[in-house]
Structure formats: structure tokens, C-alpha cells
C-alpha atoms as a PDB file:
ATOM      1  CA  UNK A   1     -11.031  -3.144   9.044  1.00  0.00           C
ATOM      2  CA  UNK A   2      -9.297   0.017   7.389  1.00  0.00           C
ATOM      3  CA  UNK A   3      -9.383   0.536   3.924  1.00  0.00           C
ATOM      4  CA  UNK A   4      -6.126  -0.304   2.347  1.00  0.00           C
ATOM      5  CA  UNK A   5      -4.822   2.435  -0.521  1.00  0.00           C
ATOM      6  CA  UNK A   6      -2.632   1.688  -3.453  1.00  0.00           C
ATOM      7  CA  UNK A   7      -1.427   4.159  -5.479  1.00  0.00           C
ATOM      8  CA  UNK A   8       0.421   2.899  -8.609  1.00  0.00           C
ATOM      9  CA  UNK A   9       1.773   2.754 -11.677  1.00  0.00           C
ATOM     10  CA  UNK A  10       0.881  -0.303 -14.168  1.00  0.00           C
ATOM     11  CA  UNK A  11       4.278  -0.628 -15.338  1.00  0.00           C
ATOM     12  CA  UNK A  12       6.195   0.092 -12.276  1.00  0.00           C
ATOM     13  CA  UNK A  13       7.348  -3.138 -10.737  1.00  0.00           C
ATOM     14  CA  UNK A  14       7.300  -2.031  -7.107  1.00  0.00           C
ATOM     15  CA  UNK A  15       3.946  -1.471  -7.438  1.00  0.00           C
ATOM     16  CA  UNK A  16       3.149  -4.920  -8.803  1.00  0.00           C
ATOM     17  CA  UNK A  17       5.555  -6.357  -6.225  1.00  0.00           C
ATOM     18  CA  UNK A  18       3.895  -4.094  -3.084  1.00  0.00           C
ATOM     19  CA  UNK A  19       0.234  -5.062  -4.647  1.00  0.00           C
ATOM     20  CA  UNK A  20       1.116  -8.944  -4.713  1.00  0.00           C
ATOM     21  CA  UNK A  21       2.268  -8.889  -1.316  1.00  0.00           C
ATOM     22  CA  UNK A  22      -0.788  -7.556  -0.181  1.00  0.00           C
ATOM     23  CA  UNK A  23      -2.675 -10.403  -1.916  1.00  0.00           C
ATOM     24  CA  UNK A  24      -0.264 -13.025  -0.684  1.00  0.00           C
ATOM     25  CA  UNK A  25      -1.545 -12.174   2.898  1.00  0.00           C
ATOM     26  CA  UNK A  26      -5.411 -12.130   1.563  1.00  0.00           C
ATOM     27  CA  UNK A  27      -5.802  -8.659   1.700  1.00  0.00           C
ATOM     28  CA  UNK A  28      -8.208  -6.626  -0.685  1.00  0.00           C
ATOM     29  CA  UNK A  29      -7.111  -3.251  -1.605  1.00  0.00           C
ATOM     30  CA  UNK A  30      -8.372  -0.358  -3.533  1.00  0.00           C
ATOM     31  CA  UNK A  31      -5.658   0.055  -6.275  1.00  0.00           C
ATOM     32  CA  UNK A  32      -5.527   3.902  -7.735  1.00  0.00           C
ATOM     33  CA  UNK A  33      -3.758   3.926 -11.048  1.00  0.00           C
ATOM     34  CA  UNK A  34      -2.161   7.496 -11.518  1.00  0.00           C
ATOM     35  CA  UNK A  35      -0.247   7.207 -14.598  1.00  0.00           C
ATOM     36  CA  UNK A  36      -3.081   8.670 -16.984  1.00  0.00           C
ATOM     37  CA  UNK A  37      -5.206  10.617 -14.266  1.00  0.00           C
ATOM     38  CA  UNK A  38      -3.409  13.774 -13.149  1.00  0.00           C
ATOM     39  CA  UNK A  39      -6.165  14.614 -10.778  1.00  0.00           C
ATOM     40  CA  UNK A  40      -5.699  11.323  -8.757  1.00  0.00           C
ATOM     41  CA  UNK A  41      -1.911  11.990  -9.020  1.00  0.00           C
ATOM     42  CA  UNK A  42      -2.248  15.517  -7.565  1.00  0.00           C
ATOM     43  CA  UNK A  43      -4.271  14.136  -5.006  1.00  0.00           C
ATOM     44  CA  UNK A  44      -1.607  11.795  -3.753  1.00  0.00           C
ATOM     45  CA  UNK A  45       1.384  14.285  -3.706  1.00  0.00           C
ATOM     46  CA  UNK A  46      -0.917  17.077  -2.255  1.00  0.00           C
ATOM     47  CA  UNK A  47      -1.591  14.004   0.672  1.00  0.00           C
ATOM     48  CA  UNK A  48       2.044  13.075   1.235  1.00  0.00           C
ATOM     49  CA  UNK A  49       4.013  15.286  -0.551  1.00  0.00           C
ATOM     50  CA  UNK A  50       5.744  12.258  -3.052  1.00  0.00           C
ATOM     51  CA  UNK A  51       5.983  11.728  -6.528  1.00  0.00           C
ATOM     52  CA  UNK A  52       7.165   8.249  -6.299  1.00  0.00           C
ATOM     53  CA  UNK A  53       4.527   5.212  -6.787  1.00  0.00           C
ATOM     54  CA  UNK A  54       3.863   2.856  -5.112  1.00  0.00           C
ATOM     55  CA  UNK A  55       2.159   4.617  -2.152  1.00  0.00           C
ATOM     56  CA  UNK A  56       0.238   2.836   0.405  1.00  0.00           C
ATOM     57  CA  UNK A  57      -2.287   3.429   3.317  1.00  0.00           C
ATOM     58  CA  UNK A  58      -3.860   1.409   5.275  1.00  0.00           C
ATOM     59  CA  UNK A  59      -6.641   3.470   6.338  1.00  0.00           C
ATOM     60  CA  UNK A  60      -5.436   7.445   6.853  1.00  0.00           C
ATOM     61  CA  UNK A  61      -1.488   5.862   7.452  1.00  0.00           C
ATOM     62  CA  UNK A  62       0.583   6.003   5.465  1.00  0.00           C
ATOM     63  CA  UNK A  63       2.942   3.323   5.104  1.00  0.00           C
ATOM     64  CA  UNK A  64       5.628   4.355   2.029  1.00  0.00           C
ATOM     65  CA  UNK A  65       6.039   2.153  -0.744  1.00  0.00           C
ATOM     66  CA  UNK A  66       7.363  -1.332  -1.252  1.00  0.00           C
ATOM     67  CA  UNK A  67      10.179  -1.145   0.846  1.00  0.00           C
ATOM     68  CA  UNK A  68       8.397   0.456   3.499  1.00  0.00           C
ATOM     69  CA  UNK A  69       5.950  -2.106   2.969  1.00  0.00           C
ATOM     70  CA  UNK A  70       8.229  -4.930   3.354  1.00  0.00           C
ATOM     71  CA  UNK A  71       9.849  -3.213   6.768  1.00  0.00           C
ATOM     72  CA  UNK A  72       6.539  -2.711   8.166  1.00  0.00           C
ATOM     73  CA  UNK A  73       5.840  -6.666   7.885  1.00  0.00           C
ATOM     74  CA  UNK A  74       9.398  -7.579   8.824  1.00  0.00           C
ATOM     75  CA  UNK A  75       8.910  -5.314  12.009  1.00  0.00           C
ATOM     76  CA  UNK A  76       5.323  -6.579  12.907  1.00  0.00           C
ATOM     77  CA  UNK A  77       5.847  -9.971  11.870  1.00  0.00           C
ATOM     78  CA  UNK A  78       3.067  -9.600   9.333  1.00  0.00           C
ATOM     79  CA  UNK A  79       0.812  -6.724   8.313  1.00  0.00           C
ATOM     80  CA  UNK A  80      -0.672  -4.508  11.031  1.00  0.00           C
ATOM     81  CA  UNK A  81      -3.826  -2.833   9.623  1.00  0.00           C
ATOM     82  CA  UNK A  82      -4.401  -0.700  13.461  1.00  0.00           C
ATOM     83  CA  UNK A  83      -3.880  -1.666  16.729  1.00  0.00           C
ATOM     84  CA  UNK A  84      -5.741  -4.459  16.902  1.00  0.00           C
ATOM     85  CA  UNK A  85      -5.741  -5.947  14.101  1.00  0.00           C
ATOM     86  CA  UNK A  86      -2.029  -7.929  12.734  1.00  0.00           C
ATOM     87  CA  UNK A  87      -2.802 -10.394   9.527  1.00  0.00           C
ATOM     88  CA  UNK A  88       0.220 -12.615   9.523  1.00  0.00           C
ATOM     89  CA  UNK A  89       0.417 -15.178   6.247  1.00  0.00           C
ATOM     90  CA  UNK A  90      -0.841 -18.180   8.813  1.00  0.00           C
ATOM     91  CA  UNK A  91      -4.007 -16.721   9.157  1.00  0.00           C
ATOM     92  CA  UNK A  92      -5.012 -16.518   5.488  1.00  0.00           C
END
């Protein structure tokens, strides 16, 4: 299964809403906090080229933030880690 990416901000509430969605479907997730570590910060705007949080991969994709999070499950019908592999909320 891909690896899925949060960067974030610990007082940002689209980044708590995008990481509990993520949990409400089961899903683990490595959660980056960038607001006191400029080097992970750099990292994620040299990746993507934003300065907004939250950002999200899964894997090497990247998805956006929350609202891109929320249209990717609306357009899948649930979250779609690859090709193969779609986690709806009735299989958790």
C-alpha cells in the first residue's frame, strides 16, 4: 500500500479536518508538522511548489489539501490509494 503524506500545521484546522478524514476511513499516515521545521517546509514547497498546509500524498501523488481531499473521495466514492486499491468507509 503507498505511503500516505501529511504535511501540516498543528493549528490549522484543514489540516486537522484532512488528517481526521483519513482516520475515519482507517488509514495510517505519516503526519509532517512544518510549522517549526523550515527544512521540512522547504522540502514541501521545493516538491509542489505551495505554501499552503495541508498537503497530501498518497505515495509520490499528490492529492492537494482538504478540499482536494474531499473531491478526490467524492469522485472515487472513497479513497483511492493507486489503481488497485479504493478504501471506501464500508470496508473499515
Amino acid at each position: 500500500m503507498n505511503t500516505i503524506t501529511v504535511f501540516h500545521k498543528d493549528y490549522c484546522p484543514y489540516c486537522r479536518n484532512a488528517r481526521k478524514t483519513l482516520e475515519a476511513y482507517g488509514l495510517q499516515y505519516q503526519a509532517i508538522e512544518v510549522t517549526k521545521n523550515p527544512v521540512e517546509f522547504s522540502n514541501m514547497v521545493a516538491r509542489i511548489g505551495r505554501r499552503t498546509v495541508p498537503q497530501i500524498f498518497f505515495g509520490d501523488t499528490h492529492i492537494g489539501g482538504y478540499e482536494d481531499l474531499r473531491q478526490h473521495i467524492k469522485r472515487n466514492k472513497g479513497i483511492r490509494l493507486d489503481k488497485s486499491n479504493l478504501i471506501t468507509r464500508t470496508n473499515v
